[in-house]
Protein backbone atom coordinates (compact mmCIF):
# COMPACT_ATOMS: atom_id res chain seq x y z
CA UNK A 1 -9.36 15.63 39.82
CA UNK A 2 -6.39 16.32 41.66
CA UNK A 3 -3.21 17.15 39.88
CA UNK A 4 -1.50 13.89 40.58
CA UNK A 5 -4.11 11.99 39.51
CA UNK A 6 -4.13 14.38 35.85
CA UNK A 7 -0.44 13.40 35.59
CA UNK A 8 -0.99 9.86 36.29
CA UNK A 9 -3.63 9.79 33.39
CA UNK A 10 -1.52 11.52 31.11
CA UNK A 11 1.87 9.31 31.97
CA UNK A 12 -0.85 6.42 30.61
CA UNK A 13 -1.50 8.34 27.58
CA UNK A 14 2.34 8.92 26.78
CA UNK A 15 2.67 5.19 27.79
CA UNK A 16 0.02 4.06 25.69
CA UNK A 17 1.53 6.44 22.46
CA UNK A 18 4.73 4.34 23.25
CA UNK A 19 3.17 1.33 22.85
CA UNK A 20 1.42 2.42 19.65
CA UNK A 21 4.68 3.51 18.20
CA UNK A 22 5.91 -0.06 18.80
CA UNK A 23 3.08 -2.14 17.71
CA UNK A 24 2.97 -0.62 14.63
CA UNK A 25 6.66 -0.70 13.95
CA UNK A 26 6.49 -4.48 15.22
CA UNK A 27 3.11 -4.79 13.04
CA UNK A 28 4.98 -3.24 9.80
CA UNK A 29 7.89 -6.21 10.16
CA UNK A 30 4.81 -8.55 10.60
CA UNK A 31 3.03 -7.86 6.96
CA UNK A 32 3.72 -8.99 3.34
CA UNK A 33 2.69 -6.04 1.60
CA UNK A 34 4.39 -3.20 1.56
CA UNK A 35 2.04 -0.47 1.05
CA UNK A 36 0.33 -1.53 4.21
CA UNK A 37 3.95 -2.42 5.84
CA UNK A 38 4.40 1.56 4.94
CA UNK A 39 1.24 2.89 5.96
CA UNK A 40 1.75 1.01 9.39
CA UNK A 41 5.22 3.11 9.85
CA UNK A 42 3.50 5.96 9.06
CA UNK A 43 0.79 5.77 11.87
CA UNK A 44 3.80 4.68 13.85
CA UNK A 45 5.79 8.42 13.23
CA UNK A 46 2.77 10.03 13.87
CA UNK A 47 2.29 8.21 17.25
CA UNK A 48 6.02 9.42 18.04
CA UNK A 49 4.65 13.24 16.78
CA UNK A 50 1.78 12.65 19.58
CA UNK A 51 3.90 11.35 22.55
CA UNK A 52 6.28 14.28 21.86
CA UNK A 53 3.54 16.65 22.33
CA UNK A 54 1.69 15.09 25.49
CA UNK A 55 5.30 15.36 26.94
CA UNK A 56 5.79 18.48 26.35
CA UNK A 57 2.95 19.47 28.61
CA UNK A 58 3.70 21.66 31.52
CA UNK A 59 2.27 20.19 34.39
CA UNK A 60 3.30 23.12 36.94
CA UNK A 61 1.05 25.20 34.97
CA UNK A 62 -2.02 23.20 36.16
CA UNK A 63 -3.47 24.14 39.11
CA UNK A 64 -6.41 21.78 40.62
CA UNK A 65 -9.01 24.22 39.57
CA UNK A 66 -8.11 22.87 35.77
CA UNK A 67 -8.80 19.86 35.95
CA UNK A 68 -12.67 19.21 36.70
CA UNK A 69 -12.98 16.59 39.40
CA UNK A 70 -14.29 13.08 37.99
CA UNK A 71 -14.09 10.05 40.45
CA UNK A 72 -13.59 6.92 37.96
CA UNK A 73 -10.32 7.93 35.54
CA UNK A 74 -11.82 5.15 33.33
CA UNK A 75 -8.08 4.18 32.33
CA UNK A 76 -9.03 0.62 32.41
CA UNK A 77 -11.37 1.47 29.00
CA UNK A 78 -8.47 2.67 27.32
CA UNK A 79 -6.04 0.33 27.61
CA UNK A 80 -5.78 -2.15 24.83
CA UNK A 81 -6.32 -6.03 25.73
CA UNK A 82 -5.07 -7.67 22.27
CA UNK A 83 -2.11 -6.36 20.79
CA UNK A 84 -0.08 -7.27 16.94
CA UNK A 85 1.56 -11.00 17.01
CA UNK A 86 3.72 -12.66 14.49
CA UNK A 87 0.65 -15.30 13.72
CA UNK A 88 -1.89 -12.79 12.90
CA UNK A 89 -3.59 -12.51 9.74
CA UNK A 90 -3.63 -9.16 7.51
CA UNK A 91 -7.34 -9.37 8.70
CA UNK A 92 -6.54 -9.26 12.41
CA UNK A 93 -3.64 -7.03 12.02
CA UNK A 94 -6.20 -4.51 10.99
CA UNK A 95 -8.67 -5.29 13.49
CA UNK A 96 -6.21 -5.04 15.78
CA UNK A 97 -4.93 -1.48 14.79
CA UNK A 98 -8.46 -0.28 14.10
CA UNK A 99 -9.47 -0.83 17.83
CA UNK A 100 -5.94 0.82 19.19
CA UNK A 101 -6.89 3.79 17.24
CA UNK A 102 -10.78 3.66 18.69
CA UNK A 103 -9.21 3.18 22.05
CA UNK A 104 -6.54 6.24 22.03
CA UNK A 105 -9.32 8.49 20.54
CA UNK A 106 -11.62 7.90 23.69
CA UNK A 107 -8.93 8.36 25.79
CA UNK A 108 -8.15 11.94 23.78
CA UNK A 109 -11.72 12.26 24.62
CA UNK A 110 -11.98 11.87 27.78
CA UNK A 111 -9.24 14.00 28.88
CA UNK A 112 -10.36 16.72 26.74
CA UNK A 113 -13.71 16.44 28.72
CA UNK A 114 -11.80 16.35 32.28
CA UNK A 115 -9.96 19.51 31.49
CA UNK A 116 -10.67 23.24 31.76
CA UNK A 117 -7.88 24.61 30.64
CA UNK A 118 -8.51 25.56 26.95
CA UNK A 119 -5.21 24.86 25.89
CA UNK A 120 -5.25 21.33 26.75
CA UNK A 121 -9.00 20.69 25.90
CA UNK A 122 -7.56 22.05 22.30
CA UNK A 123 -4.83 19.75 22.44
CA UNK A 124 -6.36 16.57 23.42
CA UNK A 125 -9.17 17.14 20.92
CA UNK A 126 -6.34 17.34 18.53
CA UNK A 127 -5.00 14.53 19.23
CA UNK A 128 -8.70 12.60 19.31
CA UNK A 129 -8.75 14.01 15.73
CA UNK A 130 -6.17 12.35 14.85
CA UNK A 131 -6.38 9.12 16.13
CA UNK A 132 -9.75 8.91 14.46
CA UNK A 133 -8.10 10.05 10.92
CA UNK A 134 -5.79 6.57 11.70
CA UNK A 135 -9.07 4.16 12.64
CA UNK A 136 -10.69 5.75 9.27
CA UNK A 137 -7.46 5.02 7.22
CA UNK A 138 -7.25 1.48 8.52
CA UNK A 139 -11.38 1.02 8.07
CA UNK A 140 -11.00 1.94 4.46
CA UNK A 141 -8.10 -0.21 3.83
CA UNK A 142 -10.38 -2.85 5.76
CA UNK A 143 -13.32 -2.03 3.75
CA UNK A 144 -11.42 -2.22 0.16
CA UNK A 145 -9.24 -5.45 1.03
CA UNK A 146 -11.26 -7.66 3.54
CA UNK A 147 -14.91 -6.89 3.16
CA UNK A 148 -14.68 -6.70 -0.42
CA UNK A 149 -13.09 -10.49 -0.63
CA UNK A 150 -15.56 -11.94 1.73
């Protein structure tokens, strides 16, 4: 993968972090209940904590040879096709935040697989670590509130 193309997937991944950081704040406005009102800003700071690292990436310190060459960035995979709205149920709220989490993690994933450079392998594994922490948090509260009714 060239170097432009690196940057270009890793402007999406900032991008995307963005987006996380203002669904969830959205989201948060969105609920009744404010335990999950807080949990939702805390997945939002943490999304802030992630885009601050991914931006403070050094790109001149990439050469080509870093970056192992894959043809298909897959960034269409990762990107999100439902996002929070004020007529959502707690239900779909949680759906909704359970597949943005699923969705950044394979994108962590698949970066860390593209690169070379330890450093960054380290760092987007991290990251795919992290995001899967969130899905798990939202699964349980999924598990104990809307499985458990039905």
């Amino acid at each position: 993968m060239e170097r432009s193309q690196f940057k270009e997937t890793l402007e999406f991944a900032i991008q995307q972090e963005q987006e996380a950081v203002d669904a969830y704040t959205a989201a948060a406005e969105m609920v009744t209940r404010a335990n999950i009102a807080d949990m939702l800003r805390g997945l939002a700071k943490q999304e802030v904590g992630h885009k601050r690292r991914l931006m403070s990436i050094d790109l001149s310190g990439i050469s080509e040879a870093h970056v192992r060459d894959i043809p298909d960035l897959k960034i269409a995979e990762y990107a999100t096709d439902v996002d929070f709205s004020p007529t959502m149920d707690y239900q779909q709220v949680l759906t909704v935040a359970m597949k943005r989490e699923e969705t950044a993690r394979n994108l962590y994933l698949h970066l860390a697989s593209i690169s070379d450079e330890s450093e960054l392998r380290e760092l987007f594994e991290f990251l795919a670590s992290e995001e899967a922490k969130h899905k798990l948090l939202l699964e349980k509260e999924y598990d104990e509130n809307i499985l458990t009714e039905n």
